[in-house]
N, C-alpha and C. Protein backbone atom coordinates (compact mmCIF):
# COMPACT_ATOMS: atom_id res chain seq x y z
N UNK A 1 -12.41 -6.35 -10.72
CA UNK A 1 -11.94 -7.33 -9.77
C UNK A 1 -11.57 -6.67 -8.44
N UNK A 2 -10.81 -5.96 -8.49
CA UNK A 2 -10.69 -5.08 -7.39
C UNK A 2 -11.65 -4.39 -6.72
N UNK A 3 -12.09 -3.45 -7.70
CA UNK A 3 -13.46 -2.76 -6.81
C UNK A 3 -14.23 -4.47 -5.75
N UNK A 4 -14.93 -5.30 -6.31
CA UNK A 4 -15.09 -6.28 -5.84
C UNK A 4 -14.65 -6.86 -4.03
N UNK A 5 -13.24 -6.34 -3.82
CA UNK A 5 -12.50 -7.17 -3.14
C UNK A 5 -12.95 -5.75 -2.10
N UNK A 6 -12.44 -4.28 -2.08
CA UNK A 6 -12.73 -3.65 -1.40
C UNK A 6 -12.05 -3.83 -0.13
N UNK A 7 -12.53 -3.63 0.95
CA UNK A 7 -12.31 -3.67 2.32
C UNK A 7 -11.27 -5.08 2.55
N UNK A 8 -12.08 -6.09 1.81
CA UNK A 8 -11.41 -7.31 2.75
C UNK A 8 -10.00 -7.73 1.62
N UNK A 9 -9.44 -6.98 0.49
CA UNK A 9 -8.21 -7.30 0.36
C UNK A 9 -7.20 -6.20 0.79
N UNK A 10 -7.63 -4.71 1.18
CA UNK A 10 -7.25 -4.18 2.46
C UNK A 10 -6.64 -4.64 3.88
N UNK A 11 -7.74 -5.20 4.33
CA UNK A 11 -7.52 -5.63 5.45
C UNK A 11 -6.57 -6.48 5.88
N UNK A 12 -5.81 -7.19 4.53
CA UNK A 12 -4.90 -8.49 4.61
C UNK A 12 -3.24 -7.48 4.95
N UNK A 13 -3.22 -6.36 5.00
CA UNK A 13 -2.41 -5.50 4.98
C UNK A 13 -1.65 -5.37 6.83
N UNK A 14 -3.22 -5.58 7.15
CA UNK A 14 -3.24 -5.29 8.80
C UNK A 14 -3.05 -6.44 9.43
N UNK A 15 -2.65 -7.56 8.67
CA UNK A 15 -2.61 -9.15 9.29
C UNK A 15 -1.44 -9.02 9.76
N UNK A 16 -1.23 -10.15 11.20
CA UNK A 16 0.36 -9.93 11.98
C UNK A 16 1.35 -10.78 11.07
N UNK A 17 0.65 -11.80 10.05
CA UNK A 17 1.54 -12.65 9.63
C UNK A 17 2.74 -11.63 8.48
N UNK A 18 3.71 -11.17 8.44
CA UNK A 18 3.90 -10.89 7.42
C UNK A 18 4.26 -11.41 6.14
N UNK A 19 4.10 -12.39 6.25
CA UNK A 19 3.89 -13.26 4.54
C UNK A 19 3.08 -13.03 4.25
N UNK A 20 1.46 -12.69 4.55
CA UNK A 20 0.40 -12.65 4.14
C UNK A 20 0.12 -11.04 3.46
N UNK A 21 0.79 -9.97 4.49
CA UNK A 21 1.54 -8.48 4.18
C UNK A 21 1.51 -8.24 2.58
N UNK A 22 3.06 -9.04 2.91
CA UNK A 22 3.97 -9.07 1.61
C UNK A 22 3.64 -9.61 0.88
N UNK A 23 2.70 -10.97 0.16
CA UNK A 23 1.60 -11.44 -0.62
C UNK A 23 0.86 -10.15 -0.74
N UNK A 24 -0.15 -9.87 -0.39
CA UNK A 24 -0.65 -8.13 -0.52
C UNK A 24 -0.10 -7.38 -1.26
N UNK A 25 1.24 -7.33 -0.91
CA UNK A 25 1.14 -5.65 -1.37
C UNK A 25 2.23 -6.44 -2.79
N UNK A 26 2.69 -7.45 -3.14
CA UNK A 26 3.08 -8.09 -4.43
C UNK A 26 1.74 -8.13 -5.31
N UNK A 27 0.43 -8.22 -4.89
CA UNK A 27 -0.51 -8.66 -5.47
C UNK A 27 -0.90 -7.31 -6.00
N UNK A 28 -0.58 -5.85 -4.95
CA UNK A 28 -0.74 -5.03 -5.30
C UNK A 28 -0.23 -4.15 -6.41
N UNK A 29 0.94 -4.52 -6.05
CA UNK A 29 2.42 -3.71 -6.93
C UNK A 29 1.60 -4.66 -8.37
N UNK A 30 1.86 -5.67 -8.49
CA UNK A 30 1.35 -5.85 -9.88
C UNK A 30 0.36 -5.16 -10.43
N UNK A 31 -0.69 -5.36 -9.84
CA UNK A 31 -2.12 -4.66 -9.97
C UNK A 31 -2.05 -2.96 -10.51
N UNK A 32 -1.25 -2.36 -9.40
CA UNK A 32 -0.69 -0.83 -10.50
C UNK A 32 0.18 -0.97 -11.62
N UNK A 33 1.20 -2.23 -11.96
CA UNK A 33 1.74 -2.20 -12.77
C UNK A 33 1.37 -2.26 -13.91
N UNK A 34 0.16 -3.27 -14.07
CA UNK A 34 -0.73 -4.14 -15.06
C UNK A 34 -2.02 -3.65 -15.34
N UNK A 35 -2.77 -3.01 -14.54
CA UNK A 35 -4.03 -2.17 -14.29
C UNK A 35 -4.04 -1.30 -15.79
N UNK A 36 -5.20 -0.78 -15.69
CA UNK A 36 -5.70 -0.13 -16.50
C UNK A 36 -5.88 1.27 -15.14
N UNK A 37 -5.35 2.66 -16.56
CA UNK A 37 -6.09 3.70 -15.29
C UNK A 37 -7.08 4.06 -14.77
N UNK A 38 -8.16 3.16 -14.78
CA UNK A 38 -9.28 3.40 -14.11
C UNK A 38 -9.36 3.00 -12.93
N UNK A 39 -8.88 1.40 -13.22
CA UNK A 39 -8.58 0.72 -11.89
C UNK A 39 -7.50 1.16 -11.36
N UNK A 40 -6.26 1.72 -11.55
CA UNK A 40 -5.29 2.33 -11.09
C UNK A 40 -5.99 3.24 -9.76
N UNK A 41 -6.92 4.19 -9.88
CA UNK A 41 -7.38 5.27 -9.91
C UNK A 41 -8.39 4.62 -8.60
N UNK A 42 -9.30 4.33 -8.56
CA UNK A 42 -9.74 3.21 -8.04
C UNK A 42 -9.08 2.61 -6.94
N UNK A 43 -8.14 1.92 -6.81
CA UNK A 43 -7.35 1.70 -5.94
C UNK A 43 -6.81 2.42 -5.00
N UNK A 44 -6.23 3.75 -5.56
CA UNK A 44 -5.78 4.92 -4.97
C UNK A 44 -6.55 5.55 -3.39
N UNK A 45 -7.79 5.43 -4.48
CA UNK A 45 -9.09 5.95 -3.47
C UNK A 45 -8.89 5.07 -2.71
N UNK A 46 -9.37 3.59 -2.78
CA UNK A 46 -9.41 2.50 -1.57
C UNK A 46 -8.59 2.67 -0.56
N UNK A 47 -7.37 2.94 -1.25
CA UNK A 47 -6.12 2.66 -0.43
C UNK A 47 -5.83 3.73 1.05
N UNK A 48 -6.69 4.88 0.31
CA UNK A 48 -6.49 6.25 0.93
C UNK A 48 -7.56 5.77 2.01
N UNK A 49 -8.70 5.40 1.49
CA UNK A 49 -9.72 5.38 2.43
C UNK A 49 -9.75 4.34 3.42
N UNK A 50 -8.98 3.43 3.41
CA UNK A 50 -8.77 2.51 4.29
C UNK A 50 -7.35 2.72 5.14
N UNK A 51 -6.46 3.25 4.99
CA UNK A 51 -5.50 4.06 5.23
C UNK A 51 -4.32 3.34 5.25
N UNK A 52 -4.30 2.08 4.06
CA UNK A 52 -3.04 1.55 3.67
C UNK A 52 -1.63 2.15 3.19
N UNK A 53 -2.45 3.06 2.51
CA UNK A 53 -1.14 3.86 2.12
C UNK A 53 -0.43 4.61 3.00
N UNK A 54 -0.91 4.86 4.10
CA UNK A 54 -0.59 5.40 5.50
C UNK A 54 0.21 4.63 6.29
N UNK A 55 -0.17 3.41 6.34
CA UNK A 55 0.18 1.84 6.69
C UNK A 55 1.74 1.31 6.35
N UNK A 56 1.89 1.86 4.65
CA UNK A 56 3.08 1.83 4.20
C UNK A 56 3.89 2.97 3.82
N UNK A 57 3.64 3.92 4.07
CA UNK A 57 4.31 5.03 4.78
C UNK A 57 5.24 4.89 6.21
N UNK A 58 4.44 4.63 6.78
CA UNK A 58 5.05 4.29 8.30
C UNK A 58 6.25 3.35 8.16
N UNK A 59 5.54 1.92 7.51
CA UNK A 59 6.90 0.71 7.46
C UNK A 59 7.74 1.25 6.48
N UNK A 60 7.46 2.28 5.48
CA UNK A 60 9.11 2.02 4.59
C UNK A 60 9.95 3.16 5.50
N UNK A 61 9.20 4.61 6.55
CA UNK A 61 9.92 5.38 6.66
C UNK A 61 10.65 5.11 8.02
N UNK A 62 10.09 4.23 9.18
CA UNK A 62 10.04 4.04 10.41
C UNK A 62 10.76 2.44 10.49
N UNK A 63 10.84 1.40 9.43
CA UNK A 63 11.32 0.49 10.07
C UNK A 63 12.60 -0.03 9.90
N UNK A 64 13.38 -0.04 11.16
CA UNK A 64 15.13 -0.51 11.41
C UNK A 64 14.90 -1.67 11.88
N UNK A 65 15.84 -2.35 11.25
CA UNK A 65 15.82 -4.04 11.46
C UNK A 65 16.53 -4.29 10.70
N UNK A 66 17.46 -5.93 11.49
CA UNK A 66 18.38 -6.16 10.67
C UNK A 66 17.96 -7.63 10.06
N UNK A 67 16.56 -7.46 10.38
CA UNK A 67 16.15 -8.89 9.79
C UNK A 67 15.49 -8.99 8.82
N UNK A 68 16.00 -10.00 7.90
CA UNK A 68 15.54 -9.86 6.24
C UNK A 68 14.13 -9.91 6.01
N UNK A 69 13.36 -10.25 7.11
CA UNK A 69 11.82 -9.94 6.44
C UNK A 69 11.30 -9.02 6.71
N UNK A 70 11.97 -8.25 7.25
CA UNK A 70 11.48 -6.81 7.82
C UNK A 70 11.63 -5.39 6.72
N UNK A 71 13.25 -5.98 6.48
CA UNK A 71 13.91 -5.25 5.16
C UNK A 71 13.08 -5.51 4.03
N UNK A 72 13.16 -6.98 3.54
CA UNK A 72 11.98 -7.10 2.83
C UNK A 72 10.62 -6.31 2.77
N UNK A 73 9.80 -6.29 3.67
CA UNK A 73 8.49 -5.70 3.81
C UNK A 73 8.70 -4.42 4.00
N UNK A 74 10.02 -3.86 4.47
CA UNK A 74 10.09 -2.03 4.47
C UNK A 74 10.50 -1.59 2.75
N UNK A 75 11.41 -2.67 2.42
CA UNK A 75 11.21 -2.22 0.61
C UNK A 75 10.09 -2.51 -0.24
N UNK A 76 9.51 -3.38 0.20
CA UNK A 76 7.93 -3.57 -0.82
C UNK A 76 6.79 -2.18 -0.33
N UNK A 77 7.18 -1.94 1.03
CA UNK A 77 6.23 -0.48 1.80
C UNK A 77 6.95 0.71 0.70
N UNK A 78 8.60 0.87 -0.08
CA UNK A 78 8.75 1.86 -0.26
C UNK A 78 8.25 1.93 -1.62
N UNK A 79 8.56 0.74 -1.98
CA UNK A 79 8.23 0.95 -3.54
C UNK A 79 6.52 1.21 -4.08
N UNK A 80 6.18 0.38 -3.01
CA UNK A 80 4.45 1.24 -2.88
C UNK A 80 4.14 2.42 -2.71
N UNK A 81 4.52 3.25 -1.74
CA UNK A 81 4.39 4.40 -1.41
C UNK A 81 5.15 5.37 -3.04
N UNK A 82 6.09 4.80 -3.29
CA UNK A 82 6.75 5.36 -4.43
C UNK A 82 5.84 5.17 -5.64
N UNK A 83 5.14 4.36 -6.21
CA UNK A 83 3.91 4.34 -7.02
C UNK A 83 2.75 4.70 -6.72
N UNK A 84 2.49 5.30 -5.50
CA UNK A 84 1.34 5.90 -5.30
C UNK A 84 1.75 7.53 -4.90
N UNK A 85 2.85 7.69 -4.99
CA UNK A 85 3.47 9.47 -4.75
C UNK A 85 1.91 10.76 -4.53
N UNK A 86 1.60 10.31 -5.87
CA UNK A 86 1.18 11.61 -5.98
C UNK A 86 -0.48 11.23 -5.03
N UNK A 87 -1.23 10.26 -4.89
CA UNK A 87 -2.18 10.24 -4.16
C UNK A 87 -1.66 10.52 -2.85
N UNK A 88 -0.64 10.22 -2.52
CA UNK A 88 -0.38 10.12 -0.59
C UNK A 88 -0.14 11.84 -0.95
N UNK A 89 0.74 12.62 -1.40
CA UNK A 89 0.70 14.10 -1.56
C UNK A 89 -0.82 15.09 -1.55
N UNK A 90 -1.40 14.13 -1.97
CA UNK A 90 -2.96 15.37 -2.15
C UNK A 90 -3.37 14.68 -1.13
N UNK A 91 -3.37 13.44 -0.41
CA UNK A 91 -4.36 13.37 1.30
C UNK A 91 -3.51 14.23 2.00
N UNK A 92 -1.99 14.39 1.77
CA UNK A 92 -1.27 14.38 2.76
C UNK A 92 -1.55 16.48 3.32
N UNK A 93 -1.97 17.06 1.92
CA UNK A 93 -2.56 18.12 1.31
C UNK A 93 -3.87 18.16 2.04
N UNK A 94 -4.36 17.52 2.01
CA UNK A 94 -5.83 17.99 2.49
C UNK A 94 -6.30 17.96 4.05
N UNK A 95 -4.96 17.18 4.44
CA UNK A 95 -5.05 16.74 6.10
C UNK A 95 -4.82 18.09 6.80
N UNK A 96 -3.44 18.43 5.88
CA UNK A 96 -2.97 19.63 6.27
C UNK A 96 -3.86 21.51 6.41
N UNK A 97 -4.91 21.44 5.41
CA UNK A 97 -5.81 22.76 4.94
C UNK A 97 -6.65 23.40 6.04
C-alpha cells in the first residue's frame, strides 16, 4: 500500500494546511507502528529520499510557538523523528563522509 502511494503521500507533508501535515504524519506514525518490517524499511527509504524526515527534524527541533497547533505538529515531528532514529543517523552519516 505504501510503496503504491510513494511521492504523492510524501508530498502531503509539504502542504501549508497543517491539518492535512498532521493527518500525514498520524497516518504515518500508525503505519510504523502496525507495519510489517519490510514495509517499515520501505518507508524509511521513501522518507529519506524525499526528505521528510529532514522536514521533521527541522519542526520538532526549530519550532517555538505558543500556539497549540504548532505544539501539536512539533510533537507529532518529534515522535517521528524518534521512530525513525536510526535511519535519520546513517543519512545524517553519509552526508557527513
Amino acid at each position: 500500500m505504501v510503496s503504491d502511494l510513494n511521492r504523492k503521500f510524501f508530498k502531503l507533508f509539504q502542504h501549508p494546511s497543517l491539518a492535512i501535515v498532521r493527518g500525514a504524519g498520524l497516518l504515518m506514525r500508525a503505519m510504523i507502528e502496525e507495519a510489517p518490517e519490510v514495509t517499515m524499511k520501505k518507508m524509511q527509504e521513501m522518507s529519506l529520499s524525499e526528505g521528510a524526515i529532514l522536514k521533521h527534524l527541522g519542526t520538532a527541533v526549530f519550532t517555538q510557538s505558543t500556539d497549540n497547533r504548532m505544539l501539536t505538529h512539533r510533537e507529532l515531528s518529534r515522535q517521528l523523528v524518534k521512530t525513525r532514529e536510526a535511519a535519520l543517523l546513517q543519512y545524517l552519516s553519509c552526508i557527513s563522509d
